[in-house]
N, C-alpha and C. Protein backbone atom coordinates (compact mmCIF):
# COMPACT_ATOMS: atom_id res chain seq x y z
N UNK A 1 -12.14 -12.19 12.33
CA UNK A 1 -12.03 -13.02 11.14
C UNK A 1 -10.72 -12.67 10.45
N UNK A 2 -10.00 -13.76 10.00
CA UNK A 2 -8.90 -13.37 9.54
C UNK A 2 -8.95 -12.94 7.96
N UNK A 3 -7.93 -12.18 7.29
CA UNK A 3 -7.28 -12.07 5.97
C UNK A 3 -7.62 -13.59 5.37
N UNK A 4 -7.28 -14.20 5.38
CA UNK A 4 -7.56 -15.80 5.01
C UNK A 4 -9.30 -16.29 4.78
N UNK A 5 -9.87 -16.46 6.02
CA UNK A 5 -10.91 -16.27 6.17
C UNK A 5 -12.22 -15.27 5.47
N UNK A 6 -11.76 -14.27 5.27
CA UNK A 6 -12.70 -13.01 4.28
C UNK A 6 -12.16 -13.66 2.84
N UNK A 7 -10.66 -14.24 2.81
CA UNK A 7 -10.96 -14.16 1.43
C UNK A 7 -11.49 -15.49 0.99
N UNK A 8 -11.82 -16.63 1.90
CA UNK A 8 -12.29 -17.63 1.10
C UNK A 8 -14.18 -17.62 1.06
N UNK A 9 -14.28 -16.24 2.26
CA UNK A 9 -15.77 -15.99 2.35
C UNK A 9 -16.38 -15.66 0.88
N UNK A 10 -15.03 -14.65 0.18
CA UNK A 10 -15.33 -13.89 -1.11
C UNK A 10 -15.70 -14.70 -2.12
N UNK A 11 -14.56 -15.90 -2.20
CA UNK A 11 -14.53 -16.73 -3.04
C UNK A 11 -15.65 -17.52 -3.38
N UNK A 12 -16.23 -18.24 -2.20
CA UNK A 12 -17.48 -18.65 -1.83
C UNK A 12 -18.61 -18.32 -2.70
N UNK A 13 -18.72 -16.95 -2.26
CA UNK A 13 -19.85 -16.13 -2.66
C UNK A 13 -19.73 -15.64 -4.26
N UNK A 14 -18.37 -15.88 -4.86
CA UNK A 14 -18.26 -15.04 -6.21
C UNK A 14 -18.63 -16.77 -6.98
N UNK A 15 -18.50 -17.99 -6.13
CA UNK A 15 -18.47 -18.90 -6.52
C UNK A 15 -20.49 -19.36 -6.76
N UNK A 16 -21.28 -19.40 -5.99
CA UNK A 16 -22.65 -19.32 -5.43
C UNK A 16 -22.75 -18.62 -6.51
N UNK A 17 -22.25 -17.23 -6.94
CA UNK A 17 -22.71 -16.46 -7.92
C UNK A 17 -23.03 -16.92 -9.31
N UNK A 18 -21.74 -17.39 -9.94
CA UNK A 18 -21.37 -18.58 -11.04
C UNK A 18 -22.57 -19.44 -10.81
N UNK A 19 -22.78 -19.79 -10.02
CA UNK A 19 -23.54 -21.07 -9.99
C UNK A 19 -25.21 -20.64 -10.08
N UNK A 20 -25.38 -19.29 -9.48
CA UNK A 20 -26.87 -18.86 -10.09
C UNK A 20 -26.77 -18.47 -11.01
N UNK A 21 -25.95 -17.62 -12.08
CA UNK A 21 -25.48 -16.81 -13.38
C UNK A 21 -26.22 -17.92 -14.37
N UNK A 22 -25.44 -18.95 -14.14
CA UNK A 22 -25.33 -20.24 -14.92
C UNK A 22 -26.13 -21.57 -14.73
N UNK A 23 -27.10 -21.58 -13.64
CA UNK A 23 -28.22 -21.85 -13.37
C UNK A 23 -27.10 -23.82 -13.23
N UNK A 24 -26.62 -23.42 -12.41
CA UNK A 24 -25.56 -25.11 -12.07
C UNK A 24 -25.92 -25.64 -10.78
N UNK A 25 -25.73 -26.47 -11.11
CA UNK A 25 -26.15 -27.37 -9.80
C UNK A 25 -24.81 -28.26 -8.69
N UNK A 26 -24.48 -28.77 -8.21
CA UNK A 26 -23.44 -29.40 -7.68
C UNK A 26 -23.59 -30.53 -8.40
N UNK A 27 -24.81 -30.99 -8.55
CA UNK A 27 -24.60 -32.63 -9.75
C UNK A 27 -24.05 -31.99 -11.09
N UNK A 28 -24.57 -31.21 -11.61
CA UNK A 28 -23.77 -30.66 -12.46
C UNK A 28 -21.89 -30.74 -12.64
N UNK A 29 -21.74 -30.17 -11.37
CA UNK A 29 -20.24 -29.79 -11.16
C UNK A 29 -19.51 -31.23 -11.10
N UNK A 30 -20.31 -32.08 -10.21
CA UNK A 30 -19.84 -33.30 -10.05
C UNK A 30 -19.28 -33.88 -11.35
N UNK A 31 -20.62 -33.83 -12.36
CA UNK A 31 -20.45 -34.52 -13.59
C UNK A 31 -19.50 -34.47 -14.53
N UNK A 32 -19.17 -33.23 -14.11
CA UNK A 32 -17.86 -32.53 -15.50
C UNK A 32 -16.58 -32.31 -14.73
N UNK A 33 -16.53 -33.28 -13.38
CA UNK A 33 -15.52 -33.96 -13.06
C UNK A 33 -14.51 -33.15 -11.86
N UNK A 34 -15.74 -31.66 -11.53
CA UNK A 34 -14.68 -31.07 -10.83
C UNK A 34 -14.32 -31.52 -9.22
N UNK A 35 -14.46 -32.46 -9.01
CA UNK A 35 -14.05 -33.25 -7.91
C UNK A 35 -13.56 -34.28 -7.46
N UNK A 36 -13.05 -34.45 -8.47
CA UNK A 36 -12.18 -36.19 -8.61
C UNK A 36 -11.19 -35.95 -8.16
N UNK A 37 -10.53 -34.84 -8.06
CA UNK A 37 -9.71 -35.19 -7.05
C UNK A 37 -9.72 -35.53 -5.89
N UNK A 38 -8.84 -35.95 -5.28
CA UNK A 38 -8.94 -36.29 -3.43
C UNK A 38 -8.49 -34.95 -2.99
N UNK A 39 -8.51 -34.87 -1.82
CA UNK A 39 -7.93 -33.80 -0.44
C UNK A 39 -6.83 -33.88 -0.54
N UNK A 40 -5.89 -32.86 -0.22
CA UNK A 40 -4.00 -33.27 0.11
C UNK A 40 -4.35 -33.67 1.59
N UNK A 41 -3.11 -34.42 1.86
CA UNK A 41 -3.17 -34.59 3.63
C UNK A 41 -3.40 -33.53 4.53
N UNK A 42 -4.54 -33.41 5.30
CA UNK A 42 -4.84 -32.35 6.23
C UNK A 42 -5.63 -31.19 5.81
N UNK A 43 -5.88 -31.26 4.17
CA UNK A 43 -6.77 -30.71 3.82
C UNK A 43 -8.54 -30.54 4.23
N UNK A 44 -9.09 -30.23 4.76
CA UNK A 44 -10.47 -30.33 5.38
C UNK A 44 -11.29 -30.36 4.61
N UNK A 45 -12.40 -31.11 4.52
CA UNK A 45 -13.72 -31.02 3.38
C UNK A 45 -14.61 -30.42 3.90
N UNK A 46 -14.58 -29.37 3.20
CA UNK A 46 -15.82 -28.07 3.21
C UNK A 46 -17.32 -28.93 3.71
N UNK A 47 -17.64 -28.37 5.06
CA UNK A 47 -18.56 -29.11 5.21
C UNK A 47 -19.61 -28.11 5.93
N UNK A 48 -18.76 -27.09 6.41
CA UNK A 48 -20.13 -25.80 6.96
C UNK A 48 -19.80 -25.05 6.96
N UNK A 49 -20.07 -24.69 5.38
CA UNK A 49 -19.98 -23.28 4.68
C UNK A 49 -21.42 -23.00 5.10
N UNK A 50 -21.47 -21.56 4.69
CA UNK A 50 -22.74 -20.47 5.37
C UNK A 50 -23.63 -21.64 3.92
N UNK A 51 -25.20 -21.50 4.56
CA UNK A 51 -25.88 -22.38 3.45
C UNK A 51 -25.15 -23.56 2.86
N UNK A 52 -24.75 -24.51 3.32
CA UNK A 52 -24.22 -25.20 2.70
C UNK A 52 -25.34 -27.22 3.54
N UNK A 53 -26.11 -26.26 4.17
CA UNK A 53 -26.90 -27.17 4.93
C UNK A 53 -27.40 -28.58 3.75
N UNK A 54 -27.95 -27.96 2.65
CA UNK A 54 -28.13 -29.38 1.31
C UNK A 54 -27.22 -29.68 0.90
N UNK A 55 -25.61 -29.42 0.71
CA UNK A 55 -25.01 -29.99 0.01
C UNK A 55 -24.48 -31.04 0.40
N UNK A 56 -24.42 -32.33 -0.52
CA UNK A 56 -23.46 -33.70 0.02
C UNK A 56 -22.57 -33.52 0.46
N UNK A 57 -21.45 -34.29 1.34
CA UNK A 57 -19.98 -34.04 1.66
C UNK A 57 -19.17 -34.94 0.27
N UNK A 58 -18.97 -34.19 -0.63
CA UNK A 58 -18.40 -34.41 -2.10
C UNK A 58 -16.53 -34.61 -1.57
N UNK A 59 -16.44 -35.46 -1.74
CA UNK A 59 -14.51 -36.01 -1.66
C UNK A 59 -13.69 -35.11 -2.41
N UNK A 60 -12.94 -34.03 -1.91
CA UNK A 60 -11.94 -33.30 -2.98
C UNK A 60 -12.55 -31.80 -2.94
N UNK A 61 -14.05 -31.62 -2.41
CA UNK A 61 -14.88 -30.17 -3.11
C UNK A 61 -14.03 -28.77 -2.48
N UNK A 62 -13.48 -29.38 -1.49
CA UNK A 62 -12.80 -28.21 -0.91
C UNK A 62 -11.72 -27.60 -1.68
N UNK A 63 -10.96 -28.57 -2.16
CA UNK A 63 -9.76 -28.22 -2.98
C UNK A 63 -10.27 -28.07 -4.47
N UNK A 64 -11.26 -28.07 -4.96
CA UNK A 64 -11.99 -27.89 -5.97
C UNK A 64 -12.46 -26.57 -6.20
N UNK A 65 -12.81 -25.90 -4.58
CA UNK A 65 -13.47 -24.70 -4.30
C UNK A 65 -12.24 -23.79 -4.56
N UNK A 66 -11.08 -24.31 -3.44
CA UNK A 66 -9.82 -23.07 -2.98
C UNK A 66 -9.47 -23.23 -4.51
N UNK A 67 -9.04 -24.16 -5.47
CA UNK A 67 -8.37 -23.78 -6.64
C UNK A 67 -9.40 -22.41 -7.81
N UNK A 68 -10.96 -22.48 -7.41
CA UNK A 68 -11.45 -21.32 -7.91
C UNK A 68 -11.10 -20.15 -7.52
N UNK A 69 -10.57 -18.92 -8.23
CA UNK A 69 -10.58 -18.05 -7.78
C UNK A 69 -11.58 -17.22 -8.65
N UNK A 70 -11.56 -15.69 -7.69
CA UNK A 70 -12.53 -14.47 -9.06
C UNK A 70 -11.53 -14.26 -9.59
N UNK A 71 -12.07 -14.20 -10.98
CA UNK A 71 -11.25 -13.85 -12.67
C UNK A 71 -10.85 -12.32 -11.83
N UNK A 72 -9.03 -12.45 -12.39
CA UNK A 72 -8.10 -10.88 -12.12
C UNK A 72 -8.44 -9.91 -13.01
N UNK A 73 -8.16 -9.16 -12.68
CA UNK A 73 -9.07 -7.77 -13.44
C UNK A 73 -7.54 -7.75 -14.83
N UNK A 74 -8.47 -7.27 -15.50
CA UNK A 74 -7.40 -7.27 -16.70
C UNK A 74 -6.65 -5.85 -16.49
N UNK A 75 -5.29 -6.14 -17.28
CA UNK A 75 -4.03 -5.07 -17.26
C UNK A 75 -4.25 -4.06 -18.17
N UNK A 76 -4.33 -2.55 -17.66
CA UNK A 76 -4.70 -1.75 -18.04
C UNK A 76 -4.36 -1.57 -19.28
N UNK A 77 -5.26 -1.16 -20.46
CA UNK A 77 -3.96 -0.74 -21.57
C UNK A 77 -4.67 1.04 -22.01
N UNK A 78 -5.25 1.39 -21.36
CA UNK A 78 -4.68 3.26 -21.42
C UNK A 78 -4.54 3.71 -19.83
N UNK A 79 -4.04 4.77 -19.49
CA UNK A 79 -3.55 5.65 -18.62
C UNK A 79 -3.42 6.69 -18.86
N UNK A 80 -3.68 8.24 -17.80
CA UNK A 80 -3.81 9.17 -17.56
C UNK A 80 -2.26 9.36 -17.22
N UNK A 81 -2.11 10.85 -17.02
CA UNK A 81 -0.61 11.57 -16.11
C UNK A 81 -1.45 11.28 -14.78
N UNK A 82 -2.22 11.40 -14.42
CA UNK A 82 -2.78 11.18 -12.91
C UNK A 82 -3.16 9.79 -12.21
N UNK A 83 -2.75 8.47 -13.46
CA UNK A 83 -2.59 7.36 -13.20
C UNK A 83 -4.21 6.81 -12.84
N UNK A 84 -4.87 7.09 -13.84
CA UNK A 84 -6.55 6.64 -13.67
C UNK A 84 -6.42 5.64 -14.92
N UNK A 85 -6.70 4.40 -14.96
CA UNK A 85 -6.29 3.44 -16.35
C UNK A 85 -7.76 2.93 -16.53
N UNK A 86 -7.58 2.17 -17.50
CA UNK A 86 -8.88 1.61 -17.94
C UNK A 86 -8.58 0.52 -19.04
N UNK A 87 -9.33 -0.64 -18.80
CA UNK A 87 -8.79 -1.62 -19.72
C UNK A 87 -9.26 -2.11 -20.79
N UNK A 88 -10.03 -1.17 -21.25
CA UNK A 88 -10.54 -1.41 -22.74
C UNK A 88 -11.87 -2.45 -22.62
N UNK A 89 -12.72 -2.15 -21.67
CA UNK A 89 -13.62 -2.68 -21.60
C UNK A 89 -14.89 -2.14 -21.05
N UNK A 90 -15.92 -2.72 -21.90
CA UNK A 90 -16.84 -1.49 -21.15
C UNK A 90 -17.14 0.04 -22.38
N UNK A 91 -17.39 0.57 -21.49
CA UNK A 91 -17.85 1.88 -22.24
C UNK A 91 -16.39 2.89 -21.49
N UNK A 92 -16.09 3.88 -22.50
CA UNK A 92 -14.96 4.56 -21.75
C UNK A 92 -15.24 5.21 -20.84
N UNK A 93 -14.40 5.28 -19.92
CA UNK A 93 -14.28 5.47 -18.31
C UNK A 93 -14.57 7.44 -18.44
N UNK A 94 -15.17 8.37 -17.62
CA UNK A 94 -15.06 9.69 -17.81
C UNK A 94 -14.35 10.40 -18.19
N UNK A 95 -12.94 9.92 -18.00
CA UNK A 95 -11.67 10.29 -17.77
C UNK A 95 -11.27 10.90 -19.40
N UNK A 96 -11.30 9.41 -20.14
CA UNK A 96 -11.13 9.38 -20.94
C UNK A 96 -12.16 9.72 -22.31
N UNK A 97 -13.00 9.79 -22.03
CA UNK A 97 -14.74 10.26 -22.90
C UNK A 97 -13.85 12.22 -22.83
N UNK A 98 -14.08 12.75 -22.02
CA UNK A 98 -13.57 14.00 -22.28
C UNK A 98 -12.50 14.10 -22.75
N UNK A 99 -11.29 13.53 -22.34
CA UNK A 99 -10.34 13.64 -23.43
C UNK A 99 -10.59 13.79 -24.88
N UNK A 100 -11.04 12.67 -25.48
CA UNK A 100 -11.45 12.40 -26.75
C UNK A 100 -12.92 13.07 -27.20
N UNK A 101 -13.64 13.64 -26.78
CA UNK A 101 -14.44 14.89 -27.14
C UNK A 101 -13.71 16.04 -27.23
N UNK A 102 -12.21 16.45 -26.05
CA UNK A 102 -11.65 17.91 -26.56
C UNK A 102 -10.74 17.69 -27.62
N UNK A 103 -10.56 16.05 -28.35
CA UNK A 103 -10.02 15.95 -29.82
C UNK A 103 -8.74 15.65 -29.59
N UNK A 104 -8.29 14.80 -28.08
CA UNK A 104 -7.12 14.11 -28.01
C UNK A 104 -7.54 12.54 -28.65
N UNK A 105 -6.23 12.33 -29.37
CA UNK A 105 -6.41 10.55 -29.68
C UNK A 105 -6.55 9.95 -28.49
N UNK A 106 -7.23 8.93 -28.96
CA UNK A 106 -7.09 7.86 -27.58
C UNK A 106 -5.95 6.95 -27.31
N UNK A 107 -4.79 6.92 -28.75
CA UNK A 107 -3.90 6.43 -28.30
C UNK A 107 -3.07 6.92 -28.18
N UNK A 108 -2.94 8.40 -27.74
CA UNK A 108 -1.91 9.07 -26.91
C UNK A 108 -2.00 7.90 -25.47
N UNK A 109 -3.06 7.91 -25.18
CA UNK A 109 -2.84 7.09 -23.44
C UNK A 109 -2.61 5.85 -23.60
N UNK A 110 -2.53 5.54 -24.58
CA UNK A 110 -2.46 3.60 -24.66
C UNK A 110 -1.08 3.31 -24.01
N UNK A 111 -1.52 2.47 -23.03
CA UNK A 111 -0.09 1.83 -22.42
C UNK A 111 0.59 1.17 -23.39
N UNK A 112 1.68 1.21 -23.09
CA UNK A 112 3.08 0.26 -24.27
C UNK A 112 3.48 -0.73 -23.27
């Protein structure tokens, strides 16, 4: 399987995900227009994806699909000298929880 291939497997699946998270349907998707577009020339319409046995052959869904990607991880804004970052989300990373219990600021590490 190629580089290409794994990553539109990922996409797929982070996509399926969205779609149970959010309890969506493909009429759904249809409705709010994400397929009005057409295919570019030579573009292929997604037609046997893994489970994809119920879905209609929807005009455009392929290029509807490849333009989804998974959300990029956000840009770190603290860092370690040992280059362990964390982006301000979440609960603080170990790294940084001990720091700031032995009574370092936390924005000594804040990236600039």
């Amino acid at each position: 399987m190629s580089e290409s291939d794994s990553a539109k497997l990922a996409a797929i699946a982070w996509i399926r995900e969205q779609m149970d998270n959010y309890a969506l349907t493909l009429d759904d998707l249809v409705a709010a227009g994400c397929f009005d577009g057409e295919p570019s020339a030579g573009e292929p319409v997604a037609t046997n994806m893994p489970g994809a046995t119920d879905v209609p052959d929807v005009p455009g869904a392929t290029s509807a699909i490849a333009a989804q990607q998974p959300p990029k991880k956000a840009a770190p804004l603290y860092r370690n000298a040992l280059g362990q970052s964390w982006d301000g989300t979440g609960e603080y990373p170990d790294w940084l929880q001990r720091a700031v219990n032995a009574g370092q600021s936390i924005d000594f590490y804040r990236v600039e």
